[in-house]
N, C-alpha and C. Protein backbone atom coordinates (compact mmCIF):
# COMPACT_ATOMS: atom_id res chain seq x y z
N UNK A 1 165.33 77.30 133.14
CA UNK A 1 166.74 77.54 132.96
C UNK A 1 167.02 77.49 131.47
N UNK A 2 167.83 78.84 131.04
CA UNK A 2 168.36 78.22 129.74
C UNK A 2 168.95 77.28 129.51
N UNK A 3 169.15 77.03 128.00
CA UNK A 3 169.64 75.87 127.31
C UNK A 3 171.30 76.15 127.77
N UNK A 4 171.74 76.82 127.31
CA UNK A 4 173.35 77.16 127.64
C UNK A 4 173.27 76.95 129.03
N UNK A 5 172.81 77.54 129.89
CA UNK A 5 173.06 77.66 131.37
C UNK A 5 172.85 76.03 131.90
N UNK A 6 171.67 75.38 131.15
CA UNK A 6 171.89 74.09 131.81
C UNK A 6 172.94 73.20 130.95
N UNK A 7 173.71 73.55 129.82
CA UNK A 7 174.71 72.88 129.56
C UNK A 7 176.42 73.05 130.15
N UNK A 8 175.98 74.28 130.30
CA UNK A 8 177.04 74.70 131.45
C UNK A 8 177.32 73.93 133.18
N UNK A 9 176.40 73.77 132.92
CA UNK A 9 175.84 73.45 134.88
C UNK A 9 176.27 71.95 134.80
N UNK A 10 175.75 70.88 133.86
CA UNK A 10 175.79 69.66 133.23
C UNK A 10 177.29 69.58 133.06
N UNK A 11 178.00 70.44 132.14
CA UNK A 11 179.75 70.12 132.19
C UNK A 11 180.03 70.12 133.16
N UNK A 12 180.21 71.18 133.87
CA UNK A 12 180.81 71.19 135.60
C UNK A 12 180.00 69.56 136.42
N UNK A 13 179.53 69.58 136.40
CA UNK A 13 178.92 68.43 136.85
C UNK A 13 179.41 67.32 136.82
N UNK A 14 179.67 66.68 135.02
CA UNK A 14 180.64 66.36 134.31
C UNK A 14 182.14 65.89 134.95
N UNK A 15 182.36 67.06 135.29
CA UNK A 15 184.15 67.28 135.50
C UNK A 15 183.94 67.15 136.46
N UNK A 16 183.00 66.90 138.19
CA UNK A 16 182.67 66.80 138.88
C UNK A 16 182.94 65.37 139.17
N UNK A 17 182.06 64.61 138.47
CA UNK A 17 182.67 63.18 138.46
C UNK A 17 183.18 62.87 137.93
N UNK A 18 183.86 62.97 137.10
CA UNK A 18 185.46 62.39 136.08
C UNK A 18 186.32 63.02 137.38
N UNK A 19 186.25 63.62 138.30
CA UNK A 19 187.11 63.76 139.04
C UNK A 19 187.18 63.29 140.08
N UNK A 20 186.22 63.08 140.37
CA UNK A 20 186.03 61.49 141.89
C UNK A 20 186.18 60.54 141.06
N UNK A 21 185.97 60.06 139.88
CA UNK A 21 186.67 58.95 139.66
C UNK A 21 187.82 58.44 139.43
N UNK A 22 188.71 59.57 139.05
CA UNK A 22 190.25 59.75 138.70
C UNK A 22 191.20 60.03 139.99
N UNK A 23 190.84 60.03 141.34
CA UNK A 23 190.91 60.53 142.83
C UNK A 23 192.64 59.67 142.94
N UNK A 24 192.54 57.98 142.80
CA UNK A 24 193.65 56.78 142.90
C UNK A 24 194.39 57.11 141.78
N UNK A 25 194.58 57.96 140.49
CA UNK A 25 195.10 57.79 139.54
C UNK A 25 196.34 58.95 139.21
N UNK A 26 196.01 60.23 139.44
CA UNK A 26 196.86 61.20 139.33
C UNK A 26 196.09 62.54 140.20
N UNK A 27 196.94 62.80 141.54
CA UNK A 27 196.37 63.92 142.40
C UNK A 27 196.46 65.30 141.70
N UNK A 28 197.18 65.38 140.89
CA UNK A 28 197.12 66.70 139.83
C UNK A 28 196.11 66.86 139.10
N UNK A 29 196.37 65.98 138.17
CA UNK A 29 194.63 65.82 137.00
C UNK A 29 193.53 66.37 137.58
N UNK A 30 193.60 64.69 139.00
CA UNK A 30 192.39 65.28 139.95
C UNK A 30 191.86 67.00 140.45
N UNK A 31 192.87 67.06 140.94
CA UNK A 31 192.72 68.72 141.39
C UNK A 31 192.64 69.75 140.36
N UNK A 32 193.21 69.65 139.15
CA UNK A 32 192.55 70.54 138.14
C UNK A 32 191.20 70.15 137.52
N UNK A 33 190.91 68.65 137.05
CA UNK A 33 189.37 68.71 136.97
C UNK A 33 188.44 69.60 137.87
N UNK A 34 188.85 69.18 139.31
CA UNK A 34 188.24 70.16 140.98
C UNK A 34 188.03 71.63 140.10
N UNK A 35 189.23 72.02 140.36
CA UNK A 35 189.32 73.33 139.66
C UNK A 35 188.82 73.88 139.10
N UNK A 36 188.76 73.21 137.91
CA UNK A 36 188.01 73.60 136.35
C UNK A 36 186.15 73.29 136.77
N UNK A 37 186.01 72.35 137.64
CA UNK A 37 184.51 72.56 137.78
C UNK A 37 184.24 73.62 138.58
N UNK A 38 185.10 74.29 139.76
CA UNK A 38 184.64 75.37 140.32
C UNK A 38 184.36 76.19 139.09
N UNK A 39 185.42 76.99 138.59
CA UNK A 39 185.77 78.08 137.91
C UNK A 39 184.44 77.68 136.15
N UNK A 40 184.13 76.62 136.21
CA UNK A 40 183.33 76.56 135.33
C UNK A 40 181.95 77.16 135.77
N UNK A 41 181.65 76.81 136.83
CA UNK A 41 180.42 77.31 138.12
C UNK A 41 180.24 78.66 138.25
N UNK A 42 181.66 78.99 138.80
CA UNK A 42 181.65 80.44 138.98
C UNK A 42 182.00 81.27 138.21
N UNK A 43 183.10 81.18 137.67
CA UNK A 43 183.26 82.45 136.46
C UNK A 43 182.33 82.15 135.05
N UNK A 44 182.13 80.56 134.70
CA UNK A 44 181.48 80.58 133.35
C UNK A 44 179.76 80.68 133.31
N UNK A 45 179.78 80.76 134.63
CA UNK A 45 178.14 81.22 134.80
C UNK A 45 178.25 82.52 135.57
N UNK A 46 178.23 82.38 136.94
CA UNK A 46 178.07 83.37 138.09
C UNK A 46 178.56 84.64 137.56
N UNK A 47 179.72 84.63 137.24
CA UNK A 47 180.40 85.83 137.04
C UNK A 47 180.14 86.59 135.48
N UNK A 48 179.58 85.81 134.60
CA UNK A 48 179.46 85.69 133.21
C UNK A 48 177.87 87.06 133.49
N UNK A 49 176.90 86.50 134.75
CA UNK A 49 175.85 86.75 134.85
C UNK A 49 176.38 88.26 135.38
N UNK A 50 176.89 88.40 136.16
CA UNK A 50 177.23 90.02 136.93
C UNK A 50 177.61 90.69 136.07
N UNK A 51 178.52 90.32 135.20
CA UNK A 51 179.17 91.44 134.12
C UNK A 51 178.45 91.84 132.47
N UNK A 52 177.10 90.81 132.92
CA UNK A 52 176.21 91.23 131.96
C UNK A 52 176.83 90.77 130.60
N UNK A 53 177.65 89.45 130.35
CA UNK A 53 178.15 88.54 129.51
C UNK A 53 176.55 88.03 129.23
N UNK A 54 175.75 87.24 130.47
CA UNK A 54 174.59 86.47 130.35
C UNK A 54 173.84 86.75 130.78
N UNK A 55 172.26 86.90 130.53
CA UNK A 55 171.21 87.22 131.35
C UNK A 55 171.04 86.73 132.60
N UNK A 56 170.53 87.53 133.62
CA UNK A 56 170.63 86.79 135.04
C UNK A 56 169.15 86.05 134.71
N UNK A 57 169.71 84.60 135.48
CA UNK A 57 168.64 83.70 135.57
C UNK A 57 168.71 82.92 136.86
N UNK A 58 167.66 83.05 137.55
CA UNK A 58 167.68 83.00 139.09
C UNK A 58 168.03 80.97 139.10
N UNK A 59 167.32 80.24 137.99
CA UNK A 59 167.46 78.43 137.72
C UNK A 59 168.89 78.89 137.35
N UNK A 60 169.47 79.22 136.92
CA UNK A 60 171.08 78.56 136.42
C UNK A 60 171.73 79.38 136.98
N UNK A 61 171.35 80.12 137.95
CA UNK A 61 172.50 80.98 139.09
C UNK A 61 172.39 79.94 140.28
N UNK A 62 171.40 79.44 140.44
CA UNK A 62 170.94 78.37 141.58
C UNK A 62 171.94 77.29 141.43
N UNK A 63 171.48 76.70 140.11
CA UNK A 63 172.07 75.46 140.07
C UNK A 63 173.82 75.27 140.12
N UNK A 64 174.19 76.29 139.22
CA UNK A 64 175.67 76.86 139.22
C UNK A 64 176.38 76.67 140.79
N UNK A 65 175.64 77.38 141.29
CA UNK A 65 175.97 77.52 142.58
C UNK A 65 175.75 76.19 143.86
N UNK A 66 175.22 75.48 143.48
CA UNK A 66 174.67 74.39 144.06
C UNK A 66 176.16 73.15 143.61
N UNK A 67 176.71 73.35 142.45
CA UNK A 67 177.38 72.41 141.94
C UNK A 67 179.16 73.34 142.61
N UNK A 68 179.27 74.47 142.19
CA UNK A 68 179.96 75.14 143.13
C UNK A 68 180.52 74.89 144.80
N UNK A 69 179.35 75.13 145.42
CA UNK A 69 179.24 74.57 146.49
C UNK A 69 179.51 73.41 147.02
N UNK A 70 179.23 72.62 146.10
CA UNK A 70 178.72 71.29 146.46
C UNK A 70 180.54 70.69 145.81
N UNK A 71 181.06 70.78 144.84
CA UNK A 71 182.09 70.76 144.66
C UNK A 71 183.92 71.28 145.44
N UNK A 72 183.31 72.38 145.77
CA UNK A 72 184.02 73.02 147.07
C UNK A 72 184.16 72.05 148.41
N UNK A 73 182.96 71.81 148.41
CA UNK A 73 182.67 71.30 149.89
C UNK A 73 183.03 69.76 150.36
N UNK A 74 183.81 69.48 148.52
CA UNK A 74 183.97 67.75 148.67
C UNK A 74 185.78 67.99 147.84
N UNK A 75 186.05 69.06 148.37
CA UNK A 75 187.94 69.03 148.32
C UNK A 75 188.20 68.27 149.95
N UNK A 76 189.05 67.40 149.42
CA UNK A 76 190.00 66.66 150.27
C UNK A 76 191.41 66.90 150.56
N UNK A 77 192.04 67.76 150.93
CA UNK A 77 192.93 68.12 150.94
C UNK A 77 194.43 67.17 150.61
N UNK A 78 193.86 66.19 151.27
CA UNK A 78 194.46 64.71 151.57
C UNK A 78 194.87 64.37 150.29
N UNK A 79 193.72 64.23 149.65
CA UNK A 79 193.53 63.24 148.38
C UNK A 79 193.84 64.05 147.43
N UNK A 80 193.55 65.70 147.65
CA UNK A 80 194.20 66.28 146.21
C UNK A 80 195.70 66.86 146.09
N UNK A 81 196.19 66.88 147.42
CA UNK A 81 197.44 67.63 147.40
C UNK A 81 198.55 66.91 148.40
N UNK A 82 198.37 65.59 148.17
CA UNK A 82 199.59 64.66 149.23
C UNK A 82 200.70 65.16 148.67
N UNK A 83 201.90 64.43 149.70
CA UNK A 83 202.55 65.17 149.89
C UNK A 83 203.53 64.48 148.30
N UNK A 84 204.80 65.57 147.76
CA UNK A 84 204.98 64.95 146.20
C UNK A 84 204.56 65.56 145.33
N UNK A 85 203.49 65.96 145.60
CA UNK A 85 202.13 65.86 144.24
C UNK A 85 202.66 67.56 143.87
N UNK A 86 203.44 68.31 144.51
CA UNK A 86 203.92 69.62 143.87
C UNK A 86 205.19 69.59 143.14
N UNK A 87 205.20 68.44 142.58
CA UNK A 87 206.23 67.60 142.08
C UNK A 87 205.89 66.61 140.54
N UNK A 88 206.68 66.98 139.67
CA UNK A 88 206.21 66.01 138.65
C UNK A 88 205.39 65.51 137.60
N UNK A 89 204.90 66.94 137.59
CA UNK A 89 203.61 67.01 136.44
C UNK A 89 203.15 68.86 136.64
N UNK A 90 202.21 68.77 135.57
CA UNK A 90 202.16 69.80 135.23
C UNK A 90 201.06 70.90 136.55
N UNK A 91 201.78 71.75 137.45
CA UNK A 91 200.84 71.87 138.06
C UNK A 91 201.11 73.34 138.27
N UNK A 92 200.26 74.09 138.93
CA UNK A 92 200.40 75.71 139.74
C UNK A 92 200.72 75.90 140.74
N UNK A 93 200.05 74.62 141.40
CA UNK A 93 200.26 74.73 143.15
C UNK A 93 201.88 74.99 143.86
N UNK A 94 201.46 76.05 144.39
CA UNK A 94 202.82 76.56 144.78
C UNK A 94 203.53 75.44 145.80
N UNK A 95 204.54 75.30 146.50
CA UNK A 95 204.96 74.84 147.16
C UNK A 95 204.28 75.55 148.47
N UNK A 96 204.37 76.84 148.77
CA UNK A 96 203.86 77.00 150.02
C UNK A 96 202.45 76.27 150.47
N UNK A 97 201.81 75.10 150.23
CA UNK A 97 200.51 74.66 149.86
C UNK A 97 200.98 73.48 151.19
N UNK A 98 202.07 72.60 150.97
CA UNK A 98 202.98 71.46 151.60
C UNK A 98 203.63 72.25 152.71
N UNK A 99 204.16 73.62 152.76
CA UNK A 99 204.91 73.97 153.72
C UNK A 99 204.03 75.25 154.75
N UNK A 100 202.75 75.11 154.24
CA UNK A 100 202.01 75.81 155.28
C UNK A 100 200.69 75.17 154.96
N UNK A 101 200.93 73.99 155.82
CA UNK A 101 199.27 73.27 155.46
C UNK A 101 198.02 74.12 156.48
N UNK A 102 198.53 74.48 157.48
CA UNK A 102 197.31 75.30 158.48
C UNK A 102 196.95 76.36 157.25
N UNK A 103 197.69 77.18 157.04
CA UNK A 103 196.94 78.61 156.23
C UNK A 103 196.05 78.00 154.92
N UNK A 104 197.02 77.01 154.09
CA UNK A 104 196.12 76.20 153.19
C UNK A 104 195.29 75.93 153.86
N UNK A 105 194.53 75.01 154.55
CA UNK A 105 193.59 74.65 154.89
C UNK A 105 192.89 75.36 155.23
N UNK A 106 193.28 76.74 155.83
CA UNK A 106 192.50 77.87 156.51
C UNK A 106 191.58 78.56 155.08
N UNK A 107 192.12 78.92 153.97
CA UNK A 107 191.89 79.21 152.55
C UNK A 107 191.00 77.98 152.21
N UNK A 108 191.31 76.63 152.16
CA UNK A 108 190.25 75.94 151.67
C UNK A 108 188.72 76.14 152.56
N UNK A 109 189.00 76.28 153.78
CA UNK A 109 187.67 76.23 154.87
C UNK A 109 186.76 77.51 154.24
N UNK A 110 187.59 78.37 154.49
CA UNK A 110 186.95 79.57 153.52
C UNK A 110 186.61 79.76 152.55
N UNK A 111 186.98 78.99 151.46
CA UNK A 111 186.18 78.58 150.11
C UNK A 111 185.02 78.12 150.69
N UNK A 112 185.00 76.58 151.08
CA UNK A 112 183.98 75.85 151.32
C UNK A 112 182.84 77.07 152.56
N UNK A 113 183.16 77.46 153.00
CA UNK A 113 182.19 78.08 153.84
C UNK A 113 181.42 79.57 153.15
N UNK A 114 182.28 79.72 152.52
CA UNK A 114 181.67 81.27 151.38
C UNK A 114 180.65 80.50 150.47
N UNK A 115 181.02 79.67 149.83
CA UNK A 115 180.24 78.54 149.12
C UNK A 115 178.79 78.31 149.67
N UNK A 116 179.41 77.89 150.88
CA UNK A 116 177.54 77.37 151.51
C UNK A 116 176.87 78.41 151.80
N UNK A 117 177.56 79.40 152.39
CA UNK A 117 176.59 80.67 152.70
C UNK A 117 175.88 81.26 151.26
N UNK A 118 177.00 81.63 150.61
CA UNK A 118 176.42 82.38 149.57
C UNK A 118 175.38 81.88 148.21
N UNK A 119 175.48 80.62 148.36
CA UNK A 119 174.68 79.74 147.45
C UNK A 119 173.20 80.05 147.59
N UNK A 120 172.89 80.35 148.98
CA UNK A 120 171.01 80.62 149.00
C UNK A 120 170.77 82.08 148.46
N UNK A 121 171.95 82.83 147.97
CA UNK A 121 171.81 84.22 147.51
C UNK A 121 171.78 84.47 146.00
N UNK A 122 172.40 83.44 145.13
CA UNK A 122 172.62 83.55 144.09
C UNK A 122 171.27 83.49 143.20
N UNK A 123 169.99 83.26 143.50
CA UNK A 123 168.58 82.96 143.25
C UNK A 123 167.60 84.47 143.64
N UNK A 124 168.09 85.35 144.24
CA UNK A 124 167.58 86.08 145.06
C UNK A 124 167.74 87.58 144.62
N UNK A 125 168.13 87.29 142.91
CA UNK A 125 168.33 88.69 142.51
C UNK A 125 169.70 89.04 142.02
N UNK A 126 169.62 89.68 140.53
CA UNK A 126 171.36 90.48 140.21
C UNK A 126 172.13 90.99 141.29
N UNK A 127 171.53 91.90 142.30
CA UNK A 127 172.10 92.69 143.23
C UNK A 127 172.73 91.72 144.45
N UNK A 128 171.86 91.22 144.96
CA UNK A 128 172.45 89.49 145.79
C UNK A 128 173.38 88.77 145.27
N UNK A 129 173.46 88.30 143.73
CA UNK A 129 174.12 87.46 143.28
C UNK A 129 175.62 88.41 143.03
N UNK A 130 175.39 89.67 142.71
CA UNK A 130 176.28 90.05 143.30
C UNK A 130 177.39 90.42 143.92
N UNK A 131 176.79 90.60 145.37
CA UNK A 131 177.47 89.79 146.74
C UNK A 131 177.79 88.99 146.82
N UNK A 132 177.08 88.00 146.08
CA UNK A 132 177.44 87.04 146.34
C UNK A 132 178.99 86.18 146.11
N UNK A 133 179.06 86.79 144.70
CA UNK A 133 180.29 86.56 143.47
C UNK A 133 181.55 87.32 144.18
N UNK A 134 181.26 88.30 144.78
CA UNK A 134 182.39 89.23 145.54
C UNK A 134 182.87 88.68 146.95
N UNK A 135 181.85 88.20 147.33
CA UNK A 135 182.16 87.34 148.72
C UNK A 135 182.96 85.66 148.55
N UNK A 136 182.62 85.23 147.47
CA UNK A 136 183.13 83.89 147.35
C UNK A 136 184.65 84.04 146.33
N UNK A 137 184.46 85.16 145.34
CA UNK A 137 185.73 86.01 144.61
C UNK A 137 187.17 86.12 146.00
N UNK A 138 186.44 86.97 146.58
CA UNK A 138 187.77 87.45 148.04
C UNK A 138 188.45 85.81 148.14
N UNK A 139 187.53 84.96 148.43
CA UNK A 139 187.95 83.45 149.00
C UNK A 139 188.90 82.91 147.94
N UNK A 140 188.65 83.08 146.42
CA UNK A 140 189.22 82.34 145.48
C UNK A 140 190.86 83.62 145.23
N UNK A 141 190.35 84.40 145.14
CA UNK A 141 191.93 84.95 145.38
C UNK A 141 192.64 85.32 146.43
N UNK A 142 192.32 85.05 147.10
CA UNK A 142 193.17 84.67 149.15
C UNK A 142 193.71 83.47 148.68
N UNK A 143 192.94 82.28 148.03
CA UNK A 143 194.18 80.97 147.59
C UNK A 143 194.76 81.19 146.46
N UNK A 144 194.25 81.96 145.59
CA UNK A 144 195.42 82.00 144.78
C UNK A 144 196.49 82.74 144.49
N UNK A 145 196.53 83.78 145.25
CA UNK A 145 197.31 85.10 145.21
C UNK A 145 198.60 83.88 146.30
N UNK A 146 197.96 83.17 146.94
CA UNK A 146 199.06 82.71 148.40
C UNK A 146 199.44 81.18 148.22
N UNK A 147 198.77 80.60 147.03
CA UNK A 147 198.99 78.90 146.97
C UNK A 147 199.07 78.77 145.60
N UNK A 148 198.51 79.91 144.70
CA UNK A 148 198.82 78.78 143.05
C UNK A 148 199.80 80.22 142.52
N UNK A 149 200.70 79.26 141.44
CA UNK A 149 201.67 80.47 140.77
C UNK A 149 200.72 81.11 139.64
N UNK A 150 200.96 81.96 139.42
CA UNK A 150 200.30 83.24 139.00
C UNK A 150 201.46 82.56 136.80
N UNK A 151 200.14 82.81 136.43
CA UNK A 151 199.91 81.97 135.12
C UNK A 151 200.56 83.29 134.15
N UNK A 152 201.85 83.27 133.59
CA UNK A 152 202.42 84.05 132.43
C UNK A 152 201.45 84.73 131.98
């Protein structure tokens, strides 16, 4: 794995746990650290790699994706978005997030499940990885087009 790619992989990682540890302290913070380690995963590697920003490298498309995944798959809905928390600090999350918790949740399941599938693909070739980025992409803008406000 490159040097960049494993310092990349290492931040998200990073922000990974500074954000389980910050969980009791502020549910906003929390959920944008969340955030920022996906989008560090996926757009500052995965997607960096498809658009030919970075050489595809089957070790830091893996690992990317492993921390991705693995980050996805440990949102708490509970713990990052009680109820309030679209309230009072600096945040995106729309209100429809509190007033349609089934579809939210339906959008988070679908993150987390695009995640696990597509993670054994990201190792398996530019053309796979891909798919891969387009299949877990659909998931990340289904929640945000419908749960976070759309950034000036």
């Amino acid at each position: 794995m490159s040097f960049r790619a494993t310092a990349l992989v290492s931040a998200a990682l990073v922000a990974v746990v500074a954000a389980g540890s910050a969980f009791a302290a502020d549910p906003i913070e929390t959920r944008k650290k969340t955030m920022k380690a996906i989008g560090g995963s996926f757009g500052g590697v995965l997607v960096k790699m498809v658009k030919g920003e970075t050489p595809y490298d089957a070790a830091a498309a893996k690992a990317a994706a492993a921390t991705l995944s693995q980050t996805a798959a440990g949102i708490d809905i509970a713990t990052l978005f009680p109820a309030g928390s679209d309230k009072g600090g600096d945040t995106e999350a729309l209100p429809k997030i509190w007033s349609d918790p089934a579809g939210f949740k339906a959008a988070m399941d679908a993150l987390k499940a695009a995640t696990a599938v597509q993670a054994g693909n990201t190792d398996q070739g530019l053309d796979k990885l891909k798919v891969a980025v387009a299949e877990i992409g659909k998931t990340c803008k289904g929640c945000h087009d419908n749960y976070r406000a759309q950034k000036p």
